[in-house]
Protein backbone atom coordinates (compact mmCIF):
# COMPACT_ATOMS: atom_id res chain seq x y z
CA UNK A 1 -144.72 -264.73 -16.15
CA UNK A 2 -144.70 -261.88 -18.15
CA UNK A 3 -147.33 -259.52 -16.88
CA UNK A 4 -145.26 -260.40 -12.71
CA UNK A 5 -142.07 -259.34 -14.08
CA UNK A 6 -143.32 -256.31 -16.13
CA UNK A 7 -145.12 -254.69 -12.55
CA UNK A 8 -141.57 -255.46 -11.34
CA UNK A 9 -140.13 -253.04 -13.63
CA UNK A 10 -142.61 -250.90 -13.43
CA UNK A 11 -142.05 -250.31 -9.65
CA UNK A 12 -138.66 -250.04 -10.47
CA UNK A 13 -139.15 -247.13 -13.08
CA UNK A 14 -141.33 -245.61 -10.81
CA UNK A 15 -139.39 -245.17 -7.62
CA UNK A 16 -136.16 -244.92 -9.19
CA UNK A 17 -134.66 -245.82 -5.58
CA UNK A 18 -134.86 -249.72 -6.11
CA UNK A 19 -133.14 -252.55 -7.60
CA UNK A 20 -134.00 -255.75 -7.63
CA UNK A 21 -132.22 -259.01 -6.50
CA UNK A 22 -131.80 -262.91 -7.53
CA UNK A 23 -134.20 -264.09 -4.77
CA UNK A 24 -133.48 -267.61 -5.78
CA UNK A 25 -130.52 -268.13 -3.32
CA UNK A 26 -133.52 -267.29 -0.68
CA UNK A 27 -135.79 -270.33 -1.71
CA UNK A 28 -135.64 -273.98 -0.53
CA UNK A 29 -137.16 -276.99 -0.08
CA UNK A 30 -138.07 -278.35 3.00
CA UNK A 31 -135.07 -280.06 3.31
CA UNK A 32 -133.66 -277.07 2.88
CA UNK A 33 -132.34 -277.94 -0.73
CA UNK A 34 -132.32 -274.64 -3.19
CA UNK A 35 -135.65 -274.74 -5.38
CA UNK A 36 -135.79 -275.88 -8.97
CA UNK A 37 -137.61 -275.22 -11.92
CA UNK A 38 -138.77 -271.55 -11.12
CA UNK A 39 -138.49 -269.89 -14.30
CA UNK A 40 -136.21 -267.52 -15.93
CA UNK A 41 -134.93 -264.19 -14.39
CA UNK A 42 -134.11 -262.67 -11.15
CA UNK A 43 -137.77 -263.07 -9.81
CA UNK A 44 -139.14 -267.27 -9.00
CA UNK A 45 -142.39 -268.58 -10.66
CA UNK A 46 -143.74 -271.45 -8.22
CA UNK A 47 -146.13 -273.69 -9.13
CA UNK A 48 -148.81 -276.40 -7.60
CA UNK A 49 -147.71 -279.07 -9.70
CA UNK A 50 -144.08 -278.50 -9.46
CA UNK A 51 -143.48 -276.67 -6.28
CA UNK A 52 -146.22 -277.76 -3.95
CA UNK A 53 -147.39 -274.43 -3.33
CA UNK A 54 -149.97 -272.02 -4.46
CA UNK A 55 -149.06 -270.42 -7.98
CA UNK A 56 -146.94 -267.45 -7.48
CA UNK A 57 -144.73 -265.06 -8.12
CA UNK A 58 -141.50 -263.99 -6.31
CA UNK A 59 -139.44 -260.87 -6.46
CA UNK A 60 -136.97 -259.09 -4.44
CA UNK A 61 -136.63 -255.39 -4.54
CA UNK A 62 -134.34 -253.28 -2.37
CA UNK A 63 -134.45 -249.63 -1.69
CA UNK A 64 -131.57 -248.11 -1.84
């Protein structure tokens, strides 16, 4: 989602000392399968319908 991804780079602009990463390796299934279907990007939208969970958004940032 837009508005998720743009507090993202805000944080990111603001701190300078960050950088984010592709969380998707990080997600799976129960089975421990990777996720699917969680958008576009280095962030993960999940949804009800799709992922079983509650709507959200995912993002990994990094200090450096």
């Amino acid at each position: 989602m837009v508005e998720t991804e743009l507090v993202v780079s805000d944080v990111i602009k603001k701190y300078g000392d960050a950088e984010v990463f592709d969380v998707r390796p990080y997600l799976v299934d129960r089975d421990g399968e990777p996720m699917s279907d969680l958008g576009v990007g280095q962030g993960a939208q999940m949804w009800t319908h799709l992922h079983g969970t509650d709507g959200m958004y995912v993002a990994l940032i990094r200090k450096l």
